[in-house]
PDB file of N, CA and C in Angstrom:
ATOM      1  N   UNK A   1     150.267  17.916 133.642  1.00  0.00           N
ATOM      2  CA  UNK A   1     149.025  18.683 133.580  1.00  0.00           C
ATOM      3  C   UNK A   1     149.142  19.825 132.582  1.00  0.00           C
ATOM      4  N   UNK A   2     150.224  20.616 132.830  1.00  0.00           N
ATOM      5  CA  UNK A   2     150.323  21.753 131.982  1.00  0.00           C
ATOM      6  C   UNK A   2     150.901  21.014 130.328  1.00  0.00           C
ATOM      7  N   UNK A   3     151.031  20.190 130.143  1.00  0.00           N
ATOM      8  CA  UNK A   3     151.895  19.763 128.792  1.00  0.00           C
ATOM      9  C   UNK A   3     150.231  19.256 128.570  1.00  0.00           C
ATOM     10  N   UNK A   4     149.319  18.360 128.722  1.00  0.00           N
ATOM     11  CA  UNK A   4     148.065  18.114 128.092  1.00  0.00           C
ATOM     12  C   UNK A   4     146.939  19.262 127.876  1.00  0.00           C
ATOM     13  N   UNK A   5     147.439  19.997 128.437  1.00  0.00           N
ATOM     14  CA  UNK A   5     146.393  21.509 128.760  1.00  0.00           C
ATOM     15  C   UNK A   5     147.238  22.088 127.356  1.00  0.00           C
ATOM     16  N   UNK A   6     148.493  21.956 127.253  1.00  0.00           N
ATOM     17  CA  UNK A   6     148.856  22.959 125.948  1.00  0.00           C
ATOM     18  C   UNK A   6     148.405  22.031 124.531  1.00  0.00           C
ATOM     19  N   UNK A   7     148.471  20.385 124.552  1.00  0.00           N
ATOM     20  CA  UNK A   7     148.119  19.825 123.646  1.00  0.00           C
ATOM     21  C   UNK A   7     146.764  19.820 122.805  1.00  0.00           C
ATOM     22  N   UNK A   8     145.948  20.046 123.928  1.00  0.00           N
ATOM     23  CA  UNK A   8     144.424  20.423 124.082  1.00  0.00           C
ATOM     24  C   UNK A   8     144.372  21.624 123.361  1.00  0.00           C
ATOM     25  N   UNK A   9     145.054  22.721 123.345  1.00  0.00           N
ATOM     26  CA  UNK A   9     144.843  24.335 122.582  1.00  0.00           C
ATOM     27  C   UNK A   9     145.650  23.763 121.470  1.00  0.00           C
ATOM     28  N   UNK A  10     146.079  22.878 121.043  1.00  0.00           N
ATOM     29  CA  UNK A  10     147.109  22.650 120.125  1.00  0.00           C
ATOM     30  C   UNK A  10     145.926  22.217 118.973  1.00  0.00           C
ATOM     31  N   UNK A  11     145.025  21.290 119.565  1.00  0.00           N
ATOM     32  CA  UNK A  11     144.152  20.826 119.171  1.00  0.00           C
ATOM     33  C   UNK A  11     143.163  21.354 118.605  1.00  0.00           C
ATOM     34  N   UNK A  12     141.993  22.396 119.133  1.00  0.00           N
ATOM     35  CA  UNK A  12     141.517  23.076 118.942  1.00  0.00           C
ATOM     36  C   UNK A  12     141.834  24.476 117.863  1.00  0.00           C
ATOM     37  N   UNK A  13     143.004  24.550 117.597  1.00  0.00           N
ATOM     38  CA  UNK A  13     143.338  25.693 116.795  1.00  0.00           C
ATOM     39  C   UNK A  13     143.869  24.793 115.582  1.00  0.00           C
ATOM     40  N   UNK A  14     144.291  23.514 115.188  1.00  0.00           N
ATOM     41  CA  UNK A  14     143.919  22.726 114.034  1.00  0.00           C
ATOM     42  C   UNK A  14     142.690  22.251 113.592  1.00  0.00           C
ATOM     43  N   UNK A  15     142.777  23.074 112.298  1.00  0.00           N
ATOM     44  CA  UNK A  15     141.363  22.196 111.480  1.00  0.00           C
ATOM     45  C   UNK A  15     141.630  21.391 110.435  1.00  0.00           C
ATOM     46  N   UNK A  16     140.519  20.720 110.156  1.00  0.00           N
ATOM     47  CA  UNK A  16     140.676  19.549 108.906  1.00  0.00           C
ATOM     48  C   UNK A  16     140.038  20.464 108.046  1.00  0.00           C
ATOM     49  N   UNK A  17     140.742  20.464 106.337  1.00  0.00           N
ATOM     50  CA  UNK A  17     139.920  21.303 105.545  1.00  0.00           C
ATOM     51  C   UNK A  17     138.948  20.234 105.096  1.00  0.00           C
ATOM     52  N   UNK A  18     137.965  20.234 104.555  1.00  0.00           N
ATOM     53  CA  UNK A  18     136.968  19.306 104.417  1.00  0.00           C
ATOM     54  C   UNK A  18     136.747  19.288 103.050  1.00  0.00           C
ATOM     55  N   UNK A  19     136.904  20.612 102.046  1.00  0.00           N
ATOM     56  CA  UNK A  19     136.958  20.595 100.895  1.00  0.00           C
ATOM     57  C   UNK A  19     138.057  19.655 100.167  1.00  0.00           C
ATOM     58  N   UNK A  20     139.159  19.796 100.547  1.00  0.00           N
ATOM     59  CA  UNK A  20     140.145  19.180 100.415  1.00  0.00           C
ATOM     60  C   UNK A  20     140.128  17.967 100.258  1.00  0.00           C
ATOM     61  N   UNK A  21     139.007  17.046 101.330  1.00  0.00           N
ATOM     62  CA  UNK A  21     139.176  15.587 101.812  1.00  0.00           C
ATOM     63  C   UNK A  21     138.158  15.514 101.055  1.00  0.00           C
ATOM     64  N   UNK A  22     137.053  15.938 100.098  1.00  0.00           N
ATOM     65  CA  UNK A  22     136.017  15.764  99.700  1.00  0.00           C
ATOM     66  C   UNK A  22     136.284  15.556  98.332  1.00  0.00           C
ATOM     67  N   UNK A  23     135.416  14.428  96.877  1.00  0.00           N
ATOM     68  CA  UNK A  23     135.664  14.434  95.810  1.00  0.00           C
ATOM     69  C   UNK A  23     135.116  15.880  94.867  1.00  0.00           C
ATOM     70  N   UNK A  24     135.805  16.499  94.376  1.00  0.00           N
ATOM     71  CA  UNK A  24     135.582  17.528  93.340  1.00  0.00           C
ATOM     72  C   UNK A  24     134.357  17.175  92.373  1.00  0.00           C
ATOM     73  N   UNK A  25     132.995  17.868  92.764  1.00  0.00           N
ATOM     74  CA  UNK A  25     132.346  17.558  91.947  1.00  0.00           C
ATOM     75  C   UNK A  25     131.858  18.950  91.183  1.00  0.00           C
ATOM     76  N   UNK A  26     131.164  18.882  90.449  1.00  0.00           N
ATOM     77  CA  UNK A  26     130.163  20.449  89.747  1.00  0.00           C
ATOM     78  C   UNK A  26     129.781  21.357  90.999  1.00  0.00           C
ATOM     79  N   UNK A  27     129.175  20.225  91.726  1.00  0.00           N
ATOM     80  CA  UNK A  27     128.426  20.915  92.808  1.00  0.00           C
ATOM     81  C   UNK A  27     129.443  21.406  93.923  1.00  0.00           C
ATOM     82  N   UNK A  28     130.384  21.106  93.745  1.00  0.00           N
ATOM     83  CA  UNK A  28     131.180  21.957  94.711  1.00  0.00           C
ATOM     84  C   UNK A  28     132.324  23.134  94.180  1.00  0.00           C
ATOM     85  N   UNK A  29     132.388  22.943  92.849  1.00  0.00           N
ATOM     86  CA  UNK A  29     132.871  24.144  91.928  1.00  0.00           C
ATOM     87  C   UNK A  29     132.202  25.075  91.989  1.00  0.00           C
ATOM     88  N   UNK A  30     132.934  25.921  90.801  1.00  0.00           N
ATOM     89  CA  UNK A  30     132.043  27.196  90.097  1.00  0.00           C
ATOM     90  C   UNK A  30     131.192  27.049  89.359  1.00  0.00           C
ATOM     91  N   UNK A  31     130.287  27.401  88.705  1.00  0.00           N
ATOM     92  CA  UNK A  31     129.591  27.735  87.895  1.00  0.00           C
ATOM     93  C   UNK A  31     130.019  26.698  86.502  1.00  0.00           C
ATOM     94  N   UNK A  32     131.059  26.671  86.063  1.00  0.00           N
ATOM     95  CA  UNK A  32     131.660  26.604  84.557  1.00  0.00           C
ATOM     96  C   UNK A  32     132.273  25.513  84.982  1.00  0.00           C
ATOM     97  N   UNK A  33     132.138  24.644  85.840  1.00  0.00           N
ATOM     98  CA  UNK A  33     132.730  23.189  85.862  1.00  0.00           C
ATOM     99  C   UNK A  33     132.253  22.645  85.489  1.00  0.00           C
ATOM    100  N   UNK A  34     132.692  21.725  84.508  1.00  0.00           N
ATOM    101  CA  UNK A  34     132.523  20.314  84.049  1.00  0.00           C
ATOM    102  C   UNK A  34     133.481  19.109  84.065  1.00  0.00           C
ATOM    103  N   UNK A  35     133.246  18.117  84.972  1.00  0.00           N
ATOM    104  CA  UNK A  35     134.013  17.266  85.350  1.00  0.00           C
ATOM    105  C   UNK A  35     133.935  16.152  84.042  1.00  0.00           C
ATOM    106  N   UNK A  36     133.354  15.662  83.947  1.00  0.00           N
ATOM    107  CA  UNK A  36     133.330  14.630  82.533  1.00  0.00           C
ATOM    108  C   UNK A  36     133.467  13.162  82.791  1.00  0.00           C
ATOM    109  N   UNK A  37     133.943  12.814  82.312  1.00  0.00           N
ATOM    110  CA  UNK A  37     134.074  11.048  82.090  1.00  0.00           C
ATOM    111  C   UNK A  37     135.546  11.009  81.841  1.00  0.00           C
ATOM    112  N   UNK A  38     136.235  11.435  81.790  1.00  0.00           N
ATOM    113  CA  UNK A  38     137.710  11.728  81.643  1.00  0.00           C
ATOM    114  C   UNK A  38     137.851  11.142  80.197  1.00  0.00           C
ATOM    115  N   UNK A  39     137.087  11.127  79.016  1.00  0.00           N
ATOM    116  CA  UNK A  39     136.773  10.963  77.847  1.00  0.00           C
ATOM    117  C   UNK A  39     137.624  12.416  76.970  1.00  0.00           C
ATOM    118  N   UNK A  40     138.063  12.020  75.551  1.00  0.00           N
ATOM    119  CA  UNK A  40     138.227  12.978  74.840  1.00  0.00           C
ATOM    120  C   UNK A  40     137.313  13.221  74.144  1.00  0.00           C
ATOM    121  N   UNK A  41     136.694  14.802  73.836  1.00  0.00           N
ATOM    122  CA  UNK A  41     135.986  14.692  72.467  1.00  0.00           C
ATOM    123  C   UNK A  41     136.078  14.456  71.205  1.00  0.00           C
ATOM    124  N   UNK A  42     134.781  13.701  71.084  1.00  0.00           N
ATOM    125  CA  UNK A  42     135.276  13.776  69.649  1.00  0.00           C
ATOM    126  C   UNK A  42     134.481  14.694  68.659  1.00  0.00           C
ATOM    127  N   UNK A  43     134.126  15.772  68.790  1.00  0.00           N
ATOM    128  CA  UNK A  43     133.942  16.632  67.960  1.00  0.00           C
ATOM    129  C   UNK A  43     133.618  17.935  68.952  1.00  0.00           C
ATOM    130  N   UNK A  44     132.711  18.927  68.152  1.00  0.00           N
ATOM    131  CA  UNK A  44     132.490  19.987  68.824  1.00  0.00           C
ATOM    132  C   UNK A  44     130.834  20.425  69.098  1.00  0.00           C
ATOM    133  N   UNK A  45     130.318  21.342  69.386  1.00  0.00           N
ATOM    134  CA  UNK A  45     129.029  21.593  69.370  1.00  0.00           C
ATOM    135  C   UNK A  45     128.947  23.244  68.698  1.00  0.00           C
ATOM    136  N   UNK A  46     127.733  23.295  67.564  1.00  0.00           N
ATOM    137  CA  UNK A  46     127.521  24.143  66.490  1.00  0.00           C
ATOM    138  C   UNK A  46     126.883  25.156  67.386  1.00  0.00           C
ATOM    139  N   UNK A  47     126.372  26.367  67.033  1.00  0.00           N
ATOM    140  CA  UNK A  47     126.021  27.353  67.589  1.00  0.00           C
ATOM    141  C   UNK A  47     124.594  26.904  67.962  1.00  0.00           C
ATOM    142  N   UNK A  48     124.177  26.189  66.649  1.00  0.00           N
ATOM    143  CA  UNK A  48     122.433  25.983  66.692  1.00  0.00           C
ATOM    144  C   UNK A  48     121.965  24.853  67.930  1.00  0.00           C
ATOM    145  N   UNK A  49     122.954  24.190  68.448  1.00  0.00           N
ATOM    146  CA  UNK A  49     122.656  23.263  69.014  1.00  0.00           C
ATOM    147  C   UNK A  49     123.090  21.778  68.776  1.00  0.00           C
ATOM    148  N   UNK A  50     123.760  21.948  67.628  1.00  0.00           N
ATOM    149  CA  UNK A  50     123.890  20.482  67.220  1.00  0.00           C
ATOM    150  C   UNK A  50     125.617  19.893  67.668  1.00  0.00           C
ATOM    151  N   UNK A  51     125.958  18.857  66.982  1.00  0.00           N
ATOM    152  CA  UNK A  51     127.073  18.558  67.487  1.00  0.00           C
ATOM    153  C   UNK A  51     127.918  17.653  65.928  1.00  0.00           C
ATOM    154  N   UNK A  52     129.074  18.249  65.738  1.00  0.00           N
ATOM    155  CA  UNK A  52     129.590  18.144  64.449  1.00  0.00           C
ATOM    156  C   UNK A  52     130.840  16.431  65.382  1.00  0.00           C
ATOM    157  N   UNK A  53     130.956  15.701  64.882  1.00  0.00           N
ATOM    158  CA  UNK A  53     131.759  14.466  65.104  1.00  0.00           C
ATOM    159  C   UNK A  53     132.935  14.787  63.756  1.00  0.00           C
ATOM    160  N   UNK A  54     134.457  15.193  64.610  1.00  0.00           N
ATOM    161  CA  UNK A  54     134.871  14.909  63.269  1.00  0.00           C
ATOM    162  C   UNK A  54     135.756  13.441  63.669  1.00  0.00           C
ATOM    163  N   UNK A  55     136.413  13.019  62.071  1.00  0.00           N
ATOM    164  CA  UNK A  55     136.404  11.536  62.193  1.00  0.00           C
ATOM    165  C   UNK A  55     138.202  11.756  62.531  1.00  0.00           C
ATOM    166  N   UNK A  56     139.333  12.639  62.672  1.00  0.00           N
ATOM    167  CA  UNK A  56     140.067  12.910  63.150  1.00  0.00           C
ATOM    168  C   UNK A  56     140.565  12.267  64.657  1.00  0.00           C
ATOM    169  N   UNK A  57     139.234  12.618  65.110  1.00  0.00           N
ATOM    170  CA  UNK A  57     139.149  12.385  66.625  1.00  0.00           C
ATOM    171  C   UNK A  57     138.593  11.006  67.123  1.00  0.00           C
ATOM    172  N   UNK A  58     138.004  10.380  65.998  1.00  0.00           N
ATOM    173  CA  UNK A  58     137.833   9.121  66.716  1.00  0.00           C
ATOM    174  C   UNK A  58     138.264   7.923  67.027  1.00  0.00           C
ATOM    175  N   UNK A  59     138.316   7.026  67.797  1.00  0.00           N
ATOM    176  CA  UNK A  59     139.556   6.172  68.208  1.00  0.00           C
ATOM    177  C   UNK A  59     139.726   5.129  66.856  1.00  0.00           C
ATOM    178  N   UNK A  60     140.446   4.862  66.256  1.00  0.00           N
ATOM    179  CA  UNK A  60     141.115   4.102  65.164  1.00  0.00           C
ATOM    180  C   UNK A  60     141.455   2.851  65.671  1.00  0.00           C
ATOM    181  N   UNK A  61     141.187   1.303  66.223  1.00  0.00           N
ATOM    182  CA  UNK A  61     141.640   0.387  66.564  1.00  0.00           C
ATOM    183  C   UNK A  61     142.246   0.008  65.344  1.00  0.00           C
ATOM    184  N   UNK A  62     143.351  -0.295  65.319  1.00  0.00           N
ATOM    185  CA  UNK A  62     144.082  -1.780  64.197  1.00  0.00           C
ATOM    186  C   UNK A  62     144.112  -3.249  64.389  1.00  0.00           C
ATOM    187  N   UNK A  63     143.250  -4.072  64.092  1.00  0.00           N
ATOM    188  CA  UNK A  63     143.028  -5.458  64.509  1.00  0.00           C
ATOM    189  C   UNK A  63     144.262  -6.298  63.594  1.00  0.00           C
ATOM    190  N   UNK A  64     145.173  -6.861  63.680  1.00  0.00           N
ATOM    191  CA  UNK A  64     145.745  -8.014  63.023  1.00  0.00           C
ATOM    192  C   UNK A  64     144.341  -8.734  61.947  1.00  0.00           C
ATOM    193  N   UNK A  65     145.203  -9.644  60.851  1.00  0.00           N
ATOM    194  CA  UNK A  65     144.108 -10.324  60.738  1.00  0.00           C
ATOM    195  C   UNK A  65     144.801 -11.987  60.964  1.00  0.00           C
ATOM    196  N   UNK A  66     143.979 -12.401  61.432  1.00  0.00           N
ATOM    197  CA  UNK A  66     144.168 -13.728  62.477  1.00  0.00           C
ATOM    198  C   UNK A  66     143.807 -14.952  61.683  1.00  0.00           C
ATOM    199  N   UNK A  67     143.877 -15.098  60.478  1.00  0.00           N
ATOM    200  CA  UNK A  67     143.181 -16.219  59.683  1.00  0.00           C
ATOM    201  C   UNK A  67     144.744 -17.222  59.910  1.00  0.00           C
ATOM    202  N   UNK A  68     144.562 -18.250  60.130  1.00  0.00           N
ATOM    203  CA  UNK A  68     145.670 -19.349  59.816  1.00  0.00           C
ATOM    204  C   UNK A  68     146.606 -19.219  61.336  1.00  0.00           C
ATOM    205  N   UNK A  69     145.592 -18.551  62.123  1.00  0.00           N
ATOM    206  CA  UNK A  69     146.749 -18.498  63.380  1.00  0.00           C
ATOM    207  C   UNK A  69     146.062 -19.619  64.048  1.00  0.00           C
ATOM    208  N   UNK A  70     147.045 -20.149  64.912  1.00  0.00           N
ATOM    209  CA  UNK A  70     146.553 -21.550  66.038  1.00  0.00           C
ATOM    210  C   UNK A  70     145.926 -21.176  67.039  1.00  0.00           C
ATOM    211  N   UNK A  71     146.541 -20.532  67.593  1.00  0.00           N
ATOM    212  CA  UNK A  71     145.616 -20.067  68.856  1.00  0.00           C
ATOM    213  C   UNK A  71     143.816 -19.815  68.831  1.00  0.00           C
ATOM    214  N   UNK A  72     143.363 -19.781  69.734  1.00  0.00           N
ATOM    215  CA  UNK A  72     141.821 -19.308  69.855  1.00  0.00           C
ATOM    216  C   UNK A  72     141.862 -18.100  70.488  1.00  0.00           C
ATOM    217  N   UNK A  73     140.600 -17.516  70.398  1.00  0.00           N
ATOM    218  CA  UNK A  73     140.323 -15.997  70.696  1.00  0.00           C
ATOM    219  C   UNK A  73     139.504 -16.216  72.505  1.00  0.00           C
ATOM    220  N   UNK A  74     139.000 -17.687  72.325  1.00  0.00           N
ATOM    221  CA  UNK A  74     138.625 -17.424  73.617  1.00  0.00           C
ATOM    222  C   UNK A  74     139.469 -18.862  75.020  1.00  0.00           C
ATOM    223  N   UNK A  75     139.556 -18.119  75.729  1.00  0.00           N
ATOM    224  CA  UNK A  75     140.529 -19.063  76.879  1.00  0.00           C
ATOM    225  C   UNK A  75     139.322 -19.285  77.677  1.00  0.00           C
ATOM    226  N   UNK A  76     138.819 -21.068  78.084  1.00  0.00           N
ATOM    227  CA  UNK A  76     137.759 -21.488  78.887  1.00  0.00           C
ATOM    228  C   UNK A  76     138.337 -21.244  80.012  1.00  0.00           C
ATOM    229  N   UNK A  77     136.988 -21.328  81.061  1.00  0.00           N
ATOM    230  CA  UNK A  77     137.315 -20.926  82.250  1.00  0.00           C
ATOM    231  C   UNK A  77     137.294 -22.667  83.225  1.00  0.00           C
ATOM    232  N   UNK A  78     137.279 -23.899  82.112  1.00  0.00           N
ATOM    233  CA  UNK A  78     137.335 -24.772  82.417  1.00  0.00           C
ATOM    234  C   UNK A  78     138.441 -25.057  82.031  1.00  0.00           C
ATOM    235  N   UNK A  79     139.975 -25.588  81.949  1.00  0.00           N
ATOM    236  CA  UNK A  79     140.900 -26.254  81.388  1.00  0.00           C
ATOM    237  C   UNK A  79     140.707 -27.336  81.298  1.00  0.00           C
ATOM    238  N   UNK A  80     141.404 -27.870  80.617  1.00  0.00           N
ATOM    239  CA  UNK A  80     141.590 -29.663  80.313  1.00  0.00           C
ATOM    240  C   UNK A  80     142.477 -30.152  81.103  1.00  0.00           C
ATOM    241  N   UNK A  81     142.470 -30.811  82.214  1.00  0.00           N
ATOM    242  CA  UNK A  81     144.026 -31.149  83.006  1.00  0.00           C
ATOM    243  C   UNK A  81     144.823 -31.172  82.345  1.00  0.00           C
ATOM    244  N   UNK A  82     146.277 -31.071  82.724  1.00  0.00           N
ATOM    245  CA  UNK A  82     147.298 -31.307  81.528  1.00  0.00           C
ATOM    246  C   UNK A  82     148.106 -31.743  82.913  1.00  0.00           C
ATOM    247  N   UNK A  83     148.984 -32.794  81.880  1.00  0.00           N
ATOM    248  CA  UNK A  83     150.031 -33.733  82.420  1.00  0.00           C
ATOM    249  C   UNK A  83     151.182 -33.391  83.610  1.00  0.00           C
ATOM    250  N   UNK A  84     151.349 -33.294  84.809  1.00  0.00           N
ATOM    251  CA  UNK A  84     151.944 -32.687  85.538  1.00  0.00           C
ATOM    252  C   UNK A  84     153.254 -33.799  84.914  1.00  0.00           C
ATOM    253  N   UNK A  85     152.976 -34.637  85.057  1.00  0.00           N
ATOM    254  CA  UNK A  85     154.379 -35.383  85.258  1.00  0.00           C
ATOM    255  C   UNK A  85     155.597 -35.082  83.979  1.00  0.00           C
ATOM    256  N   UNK A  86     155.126 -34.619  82.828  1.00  0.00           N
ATOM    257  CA  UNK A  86     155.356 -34.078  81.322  1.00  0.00           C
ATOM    258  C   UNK A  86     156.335 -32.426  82.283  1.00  0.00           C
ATOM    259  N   UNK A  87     155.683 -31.950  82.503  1.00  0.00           N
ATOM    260  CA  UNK A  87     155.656 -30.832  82.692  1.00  0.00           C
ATOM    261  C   UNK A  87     156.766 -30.827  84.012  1.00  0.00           C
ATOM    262  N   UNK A  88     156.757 -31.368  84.733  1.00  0.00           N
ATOM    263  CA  UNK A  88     157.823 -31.444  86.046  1.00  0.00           C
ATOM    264  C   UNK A  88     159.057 -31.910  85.548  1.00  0.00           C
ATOM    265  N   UNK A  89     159.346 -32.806  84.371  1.00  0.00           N
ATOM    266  CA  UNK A  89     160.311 -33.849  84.221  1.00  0.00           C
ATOM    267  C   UNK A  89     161.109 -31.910  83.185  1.00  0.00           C
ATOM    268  N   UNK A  90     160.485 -31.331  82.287  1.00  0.00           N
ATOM    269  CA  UNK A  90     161.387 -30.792  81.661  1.00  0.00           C
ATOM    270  C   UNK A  90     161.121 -29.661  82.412  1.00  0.00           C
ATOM    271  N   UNK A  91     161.236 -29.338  83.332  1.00  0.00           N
ATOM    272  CA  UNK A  91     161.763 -28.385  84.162  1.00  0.00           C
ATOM    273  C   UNK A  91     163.100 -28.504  84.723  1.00  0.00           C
ATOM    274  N   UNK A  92     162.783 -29.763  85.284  1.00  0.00           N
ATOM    275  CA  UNK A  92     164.413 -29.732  85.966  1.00  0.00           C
ATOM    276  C   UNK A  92     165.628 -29.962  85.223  1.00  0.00           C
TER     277      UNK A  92
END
C-alpha cells in the first residue's frame, strides 16, 4: 500500500516536456526562425528586394559521356526470363 502510494507522488511530480517531443517549427520558435528545406543557397537577396544567383553556388553535375557504351540507361520493370539452368550449372 505504502510503496504504490509513493509511486503515485512519483508520478505526478514527473512531466513530459512537450516542446521537446514536438517538431521544431517557425511557429514554435522566435521571431527570426527560418527552418527551410534543408537546401543551400544559392545566392543572396539585394537591399531593393531582388535576389542576385551567383553561379559559384550552383550544383555542377558531371555526366560521363556514354556514346559506344553497351549498357542501356533504362532497366524494364518487365525482364526477359533468363536461363536458370545456364546460371545454376556455373555457380557450382
Amino acid at each position: 500500500m505504502a510503496l504504490g502510494l509513493l509511486l503515485g507522488i512519483g508520478r505526478t511530480w514527473r512531466r513530459k516536456r512537450t516542446s521537446s517531443l514536438d517538431i521544431l517549427t517557425s511557429k514554435r520558435a522566435d521571431k527570426n526562425y527560418y527552418k527551410g528545406k534543408n537546401c543551400k543557397p544559392t545566392g543572396f537577396h539585394t537591399r531593393k528586394g531582388g535576389y542576385v544567383v551567383v553561379q559559384e553556388r550552383l550544383p555542377n553535375y558531371v555526366v560521363p559521356d556514354l556514346t559506344n557504351f553497351k549498357l542501356k540507361p533504362y532497366v524494364s520493370q518487365c525482364p526477359i526470363e533468363a536461363k536458370i539452368a545456364e546460371a545454376s550449372s556455373s555457380a557450382k
